[in-house]
PDB file of N, CA and C in Angstrom:
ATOM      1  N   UNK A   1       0.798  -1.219   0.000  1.00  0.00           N
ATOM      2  CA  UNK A   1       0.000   0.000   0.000  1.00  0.00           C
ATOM      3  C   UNK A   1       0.838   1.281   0.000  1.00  0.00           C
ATOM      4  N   UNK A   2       2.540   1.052   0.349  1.00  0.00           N
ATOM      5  CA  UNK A   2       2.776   2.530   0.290  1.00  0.00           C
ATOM      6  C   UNK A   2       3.156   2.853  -1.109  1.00  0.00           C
ATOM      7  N   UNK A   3       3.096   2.319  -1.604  1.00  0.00           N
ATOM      8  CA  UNK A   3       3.163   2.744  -3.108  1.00  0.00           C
ATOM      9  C   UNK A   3       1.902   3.728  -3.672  1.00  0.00           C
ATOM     10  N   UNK A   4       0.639   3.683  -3.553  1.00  0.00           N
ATOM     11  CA  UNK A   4      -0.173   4.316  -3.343  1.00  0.00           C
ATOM     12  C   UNK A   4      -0.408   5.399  -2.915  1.00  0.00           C
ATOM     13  N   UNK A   5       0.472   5.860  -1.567  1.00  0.00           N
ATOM     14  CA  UNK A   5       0.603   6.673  -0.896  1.00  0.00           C
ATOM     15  C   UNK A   5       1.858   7.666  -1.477  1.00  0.00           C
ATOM     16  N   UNK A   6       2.751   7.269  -1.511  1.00  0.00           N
ATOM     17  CA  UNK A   6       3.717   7.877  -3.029  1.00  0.00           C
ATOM     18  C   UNK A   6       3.375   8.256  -4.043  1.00  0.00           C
ATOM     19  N   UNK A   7       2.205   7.652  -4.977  1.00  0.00           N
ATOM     20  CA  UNK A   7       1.606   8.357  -6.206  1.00  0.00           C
ATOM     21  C   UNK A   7       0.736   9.550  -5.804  1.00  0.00           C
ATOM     22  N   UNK A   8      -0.391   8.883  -4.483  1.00  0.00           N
ATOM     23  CA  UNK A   8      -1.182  10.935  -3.787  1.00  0.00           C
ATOM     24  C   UNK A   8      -0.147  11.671  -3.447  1.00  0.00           C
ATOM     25  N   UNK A   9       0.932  11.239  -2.866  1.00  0.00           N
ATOM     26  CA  UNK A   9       2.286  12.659  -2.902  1.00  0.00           C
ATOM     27  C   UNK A   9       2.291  13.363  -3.704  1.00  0.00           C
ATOM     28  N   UNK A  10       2.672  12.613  -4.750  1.00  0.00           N
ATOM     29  CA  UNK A  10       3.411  13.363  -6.079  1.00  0.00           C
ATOM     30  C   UNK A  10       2.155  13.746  -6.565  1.00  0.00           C
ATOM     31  N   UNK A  11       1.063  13.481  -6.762  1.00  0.00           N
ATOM     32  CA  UNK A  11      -0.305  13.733  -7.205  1.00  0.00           C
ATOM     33  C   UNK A  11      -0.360  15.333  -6.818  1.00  0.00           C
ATOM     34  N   UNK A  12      -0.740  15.469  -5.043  1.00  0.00           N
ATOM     35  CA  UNK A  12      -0.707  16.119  -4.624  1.00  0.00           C
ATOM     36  C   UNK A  12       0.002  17.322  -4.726  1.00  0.00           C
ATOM     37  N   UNK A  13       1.733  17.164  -4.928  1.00  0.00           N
ATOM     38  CA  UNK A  13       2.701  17.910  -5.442  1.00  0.00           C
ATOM     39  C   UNK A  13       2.541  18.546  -6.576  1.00  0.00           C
ATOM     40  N   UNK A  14       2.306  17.234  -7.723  1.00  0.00           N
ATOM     41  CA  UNK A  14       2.077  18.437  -8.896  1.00  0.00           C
ATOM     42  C   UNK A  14       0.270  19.254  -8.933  1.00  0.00           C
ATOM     43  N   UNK A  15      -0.374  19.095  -8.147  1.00  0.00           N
ATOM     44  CA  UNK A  15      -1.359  19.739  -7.508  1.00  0.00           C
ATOM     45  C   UNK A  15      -1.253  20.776  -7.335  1.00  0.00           C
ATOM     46  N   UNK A  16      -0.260  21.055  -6.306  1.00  0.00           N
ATOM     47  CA  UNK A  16       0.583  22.371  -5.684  1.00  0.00           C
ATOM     48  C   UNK A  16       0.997  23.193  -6.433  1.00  0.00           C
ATOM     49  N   UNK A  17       1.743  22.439  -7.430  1.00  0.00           N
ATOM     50  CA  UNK A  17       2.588  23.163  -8.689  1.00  0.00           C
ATOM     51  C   UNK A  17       1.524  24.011  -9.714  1.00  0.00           C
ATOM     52  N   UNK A  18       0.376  23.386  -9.643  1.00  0.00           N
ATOM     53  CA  UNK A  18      -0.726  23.760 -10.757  1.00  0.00           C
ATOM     54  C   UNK A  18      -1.530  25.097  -9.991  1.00  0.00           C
ATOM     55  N   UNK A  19      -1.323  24.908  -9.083  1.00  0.00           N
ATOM     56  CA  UNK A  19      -2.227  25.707  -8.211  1.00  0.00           C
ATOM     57  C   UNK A  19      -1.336  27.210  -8.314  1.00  0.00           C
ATOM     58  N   UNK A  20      -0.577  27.458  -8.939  1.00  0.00           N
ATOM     59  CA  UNK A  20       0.620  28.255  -8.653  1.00  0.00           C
ATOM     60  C   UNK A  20       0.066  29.143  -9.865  1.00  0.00           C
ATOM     61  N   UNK A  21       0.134  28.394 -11.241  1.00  0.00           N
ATOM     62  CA  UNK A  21      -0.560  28.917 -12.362  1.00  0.00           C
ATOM     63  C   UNK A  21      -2.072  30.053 -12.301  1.00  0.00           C
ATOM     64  N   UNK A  22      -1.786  31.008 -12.823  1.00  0.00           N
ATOM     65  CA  UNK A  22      -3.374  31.994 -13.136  1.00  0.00           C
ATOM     66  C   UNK A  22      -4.492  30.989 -12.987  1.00  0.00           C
ATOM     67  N   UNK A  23      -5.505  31.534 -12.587  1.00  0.00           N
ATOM     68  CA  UNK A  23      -7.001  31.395 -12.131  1.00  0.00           C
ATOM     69  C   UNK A  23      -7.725  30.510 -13.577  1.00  0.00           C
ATOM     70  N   UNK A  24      -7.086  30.611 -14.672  1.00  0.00           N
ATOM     71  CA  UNK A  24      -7.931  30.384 -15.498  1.00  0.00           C
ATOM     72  C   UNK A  24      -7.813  29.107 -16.068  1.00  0.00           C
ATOM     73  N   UNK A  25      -6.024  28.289 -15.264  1.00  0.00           N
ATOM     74  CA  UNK A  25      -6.101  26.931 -15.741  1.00  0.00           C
ATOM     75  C   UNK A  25      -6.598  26.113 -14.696  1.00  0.00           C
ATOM     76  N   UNK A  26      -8.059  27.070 -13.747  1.00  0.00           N
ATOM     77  CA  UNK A  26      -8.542  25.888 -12.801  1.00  0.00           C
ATOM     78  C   UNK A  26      -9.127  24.761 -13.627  1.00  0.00           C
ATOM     79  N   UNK A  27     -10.106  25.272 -14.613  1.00  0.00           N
ATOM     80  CA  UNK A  27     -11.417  24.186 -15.529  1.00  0.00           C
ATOM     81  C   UNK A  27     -10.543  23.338 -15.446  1.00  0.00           C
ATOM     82  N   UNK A  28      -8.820  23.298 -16.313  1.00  0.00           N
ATOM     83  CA  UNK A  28      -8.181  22.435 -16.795  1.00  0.00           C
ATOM     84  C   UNK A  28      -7.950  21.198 -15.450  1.00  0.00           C
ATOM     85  N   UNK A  29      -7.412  21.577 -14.681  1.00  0.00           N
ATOM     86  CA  UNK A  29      -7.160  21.212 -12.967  1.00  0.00           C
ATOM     87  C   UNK A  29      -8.397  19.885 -12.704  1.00  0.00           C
ATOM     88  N   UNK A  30      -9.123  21.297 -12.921  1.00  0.00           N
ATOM     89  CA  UNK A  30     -11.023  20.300 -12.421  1.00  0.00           C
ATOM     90  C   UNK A  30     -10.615  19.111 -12.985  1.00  0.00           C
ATOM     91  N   UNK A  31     -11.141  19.578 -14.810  1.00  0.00           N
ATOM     92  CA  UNK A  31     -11.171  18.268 -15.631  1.00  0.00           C
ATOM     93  C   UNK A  31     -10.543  16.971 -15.473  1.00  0.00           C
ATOM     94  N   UNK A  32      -8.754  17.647 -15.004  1.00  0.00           N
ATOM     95  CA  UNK A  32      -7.857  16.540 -14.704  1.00  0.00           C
ATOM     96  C   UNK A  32      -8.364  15.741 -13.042  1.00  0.00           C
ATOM     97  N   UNK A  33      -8.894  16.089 -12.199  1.00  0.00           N
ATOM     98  CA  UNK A  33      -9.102  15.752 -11.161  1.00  0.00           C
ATOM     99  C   UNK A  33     -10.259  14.596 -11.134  1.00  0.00           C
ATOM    100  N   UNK A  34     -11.493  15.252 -11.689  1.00  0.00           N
ATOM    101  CA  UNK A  34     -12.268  14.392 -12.342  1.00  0.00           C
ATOM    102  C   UNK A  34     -11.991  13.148 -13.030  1.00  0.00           C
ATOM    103  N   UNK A  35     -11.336  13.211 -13.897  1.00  0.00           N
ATOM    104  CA  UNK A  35     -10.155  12.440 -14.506  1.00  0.00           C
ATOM    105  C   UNK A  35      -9.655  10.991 -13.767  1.00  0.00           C
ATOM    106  N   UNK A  36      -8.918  11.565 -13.149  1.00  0.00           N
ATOM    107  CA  UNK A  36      -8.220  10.652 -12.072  1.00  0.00           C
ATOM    108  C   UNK A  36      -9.233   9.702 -11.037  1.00  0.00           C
ATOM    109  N   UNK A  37     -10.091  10.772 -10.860  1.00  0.00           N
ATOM    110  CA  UNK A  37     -11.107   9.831  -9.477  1.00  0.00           C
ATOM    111  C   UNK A  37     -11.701   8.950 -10.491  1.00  0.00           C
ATOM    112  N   UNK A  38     -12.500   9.433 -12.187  1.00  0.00           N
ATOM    113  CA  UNK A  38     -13.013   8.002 -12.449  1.00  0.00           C
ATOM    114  C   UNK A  38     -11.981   7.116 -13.065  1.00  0.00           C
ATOM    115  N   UNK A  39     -10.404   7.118 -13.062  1.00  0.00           N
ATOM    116  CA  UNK A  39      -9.741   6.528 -13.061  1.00  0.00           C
ATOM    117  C   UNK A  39      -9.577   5.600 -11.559  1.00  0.00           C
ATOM    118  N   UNK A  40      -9.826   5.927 -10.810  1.00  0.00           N
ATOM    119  CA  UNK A  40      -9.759   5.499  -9.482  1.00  0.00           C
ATOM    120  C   UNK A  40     -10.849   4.790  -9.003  1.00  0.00           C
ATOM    121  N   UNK A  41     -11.916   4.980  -9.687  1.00  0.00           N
ATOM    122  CA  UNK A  41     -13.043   4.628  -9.266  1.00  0.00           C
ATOM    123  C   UNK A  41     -13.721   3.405 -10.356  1.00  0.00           C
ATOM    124  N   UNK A  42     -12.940   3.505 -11.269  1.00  0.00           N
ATOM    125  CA  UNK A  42     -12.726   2.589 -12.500  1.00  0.00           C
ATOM    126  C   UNK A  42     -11.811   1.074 -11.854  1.00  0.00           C
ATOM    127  N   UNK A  43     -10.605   1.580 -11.446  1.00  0.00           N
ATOM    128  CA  UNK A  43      -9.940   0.755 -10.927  1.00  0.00           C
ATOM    129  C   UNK A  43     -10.160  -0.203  -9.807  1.00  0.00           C
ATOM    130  N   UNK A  44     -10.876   0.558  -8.676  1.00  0.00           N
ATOM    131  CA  UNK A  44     -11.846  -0.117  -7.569  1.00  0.00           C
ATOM    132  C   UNK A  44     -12.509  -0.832  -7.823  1.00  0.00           C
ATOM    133  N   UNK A  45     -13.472  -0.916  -8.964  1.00  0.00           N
ATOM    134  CA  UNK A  45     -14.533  -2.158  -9.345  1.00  0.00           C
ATOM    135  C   UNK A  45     -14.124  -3.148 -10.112  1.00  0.00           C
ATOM    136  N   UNK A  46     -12.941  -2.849 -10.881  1.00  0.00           N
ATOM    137  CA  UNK A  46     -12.558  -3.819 -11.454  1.00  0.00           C
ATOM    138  C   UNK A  46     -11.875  -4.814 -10.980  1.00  0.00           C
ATOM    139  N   UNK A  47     -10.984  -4.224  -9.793  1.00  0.00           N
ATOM    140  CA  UNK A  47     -10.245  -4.667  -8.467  1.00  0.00           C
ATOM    141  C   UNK A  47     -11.573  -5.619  -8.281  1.00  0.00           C
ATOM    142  N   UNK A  48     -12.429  -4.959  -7.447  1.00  0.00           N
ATOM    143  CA  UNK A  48     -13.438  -6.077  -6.835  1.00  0.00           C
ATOM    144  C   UNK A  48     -13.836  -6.973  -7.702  1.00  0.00           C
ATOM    145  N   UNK A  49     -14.272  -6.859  -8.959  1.00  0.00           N
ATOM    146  CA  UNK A  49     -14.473  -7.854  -9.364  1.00  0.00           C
ATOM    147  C   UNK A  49     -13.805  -8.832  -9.957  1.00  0.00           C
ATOM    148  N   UNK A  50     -12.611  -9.019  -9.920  1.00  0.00           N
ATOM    149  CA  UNK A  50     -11.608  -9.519 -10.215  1.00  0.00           C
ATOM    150  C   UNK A  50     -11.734 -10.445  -9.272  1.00  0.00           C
ATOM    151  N   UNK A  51     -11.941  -9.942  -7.650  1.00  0.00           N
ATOM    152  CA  UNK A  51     -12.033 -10.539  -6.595  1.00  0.00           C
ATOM    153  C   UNK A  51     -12.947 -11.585  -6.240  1.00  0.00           C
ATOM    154  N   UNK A  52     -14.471 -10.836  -6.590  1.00  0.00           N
ATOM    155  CA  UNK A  52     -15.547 -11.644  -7.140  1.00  0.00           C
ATOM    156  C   UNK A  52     -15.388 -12.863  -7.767  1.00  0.00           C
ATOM    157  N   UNK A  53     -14.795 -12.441  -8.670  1.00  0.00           N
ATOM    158  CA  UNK A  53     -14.810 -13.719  -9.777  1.00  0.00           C
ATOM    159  C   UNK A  53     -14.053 -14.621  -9.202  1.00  0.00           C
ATOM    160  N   UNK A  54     -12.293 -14.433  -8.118  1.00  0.00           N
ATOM    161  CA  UNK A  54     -11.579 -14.974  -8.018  1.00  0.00           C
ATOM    162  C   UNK A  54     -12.469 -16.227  -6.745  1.00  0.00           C
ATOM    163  N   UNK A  55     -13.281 -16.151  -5.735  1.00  0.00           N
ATOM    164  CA  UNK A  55     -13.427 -16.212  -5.215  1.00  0.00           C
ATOM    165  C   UNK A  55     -14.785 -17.252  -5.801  1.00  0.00           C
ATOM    166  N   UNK A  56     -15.457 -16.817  -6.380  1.00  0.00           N
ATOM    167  CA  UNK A  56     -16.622 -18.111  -7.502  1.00  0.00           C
ATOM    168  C   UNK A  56     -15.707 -18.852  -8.062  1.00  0.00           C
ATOM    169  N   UNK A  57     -14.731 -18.615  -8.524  1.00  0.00           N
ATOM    170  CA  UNK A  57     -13.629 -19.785  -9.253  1.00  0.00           C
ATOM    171  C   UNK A  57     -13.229 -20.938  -8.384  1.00  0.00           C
ATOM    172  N   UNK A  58     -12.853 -20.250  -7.297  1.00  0.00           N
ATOM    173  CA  UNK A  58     -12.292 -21.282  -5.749  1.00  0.00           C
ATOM    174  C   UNK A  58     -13.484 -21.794  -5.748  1.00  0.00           C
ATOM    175  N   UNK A  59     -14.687 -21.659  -5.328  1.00  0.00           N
ATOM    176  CA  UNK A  59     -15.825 -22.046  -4.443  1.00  0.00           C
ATOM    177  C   UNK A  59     -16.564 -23.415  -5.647  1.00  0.00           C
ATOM    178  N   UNK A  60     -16.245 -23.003  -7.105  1.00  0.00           N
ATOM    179  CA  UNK A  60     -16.366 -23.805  -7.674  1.00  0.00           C
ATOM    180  C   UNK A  60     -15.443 -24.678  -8.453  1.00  0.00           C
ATOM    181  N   UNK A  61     -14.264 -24.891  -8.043  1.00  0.00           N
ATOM    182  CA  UNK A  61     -13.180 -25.726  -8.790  1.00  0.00           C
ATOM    183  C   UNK A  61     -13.833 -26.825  -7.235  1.00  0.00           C
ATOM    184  N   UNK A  62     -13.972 -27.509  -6.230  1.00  0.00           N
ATOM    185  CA  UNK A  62     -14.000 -28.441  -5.665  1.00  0.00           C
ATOM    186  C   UNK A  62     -15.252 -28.886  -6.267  1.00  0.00           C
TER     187      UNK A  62
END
């Protein structure tokens, strides 16, 4: 898991860095933020169901 925690760093960081830029590349910011969570939120279900499935596979190989 700390690997995870290393990518919201640097996430975060170049966050910081963006935030530095004029008022007007927030939309861009948004968009990218947006971005990322349904990247994140993409990744979570597929995770689970990966899990799902892994777990009907066991229950039915005996």
């Amino acid at each position: 898991m700390p690997g995870f925690f290393i990518a919201l760093h640097k996430m975060l960081k170049g966050l910081r860095a963006c935030l530095a830029v004029p008022a007007h590349n927030m939309a861009i910011i948004g968009r990218y933020i947006k971005f990322c969570l349904c990247i994140v939120v993409a990744g979570k279900i597929v995770f689970l169901a990966l899990q799902s499935w892994r777990k009907f596979y066991e229950f039915n190989d005996c």
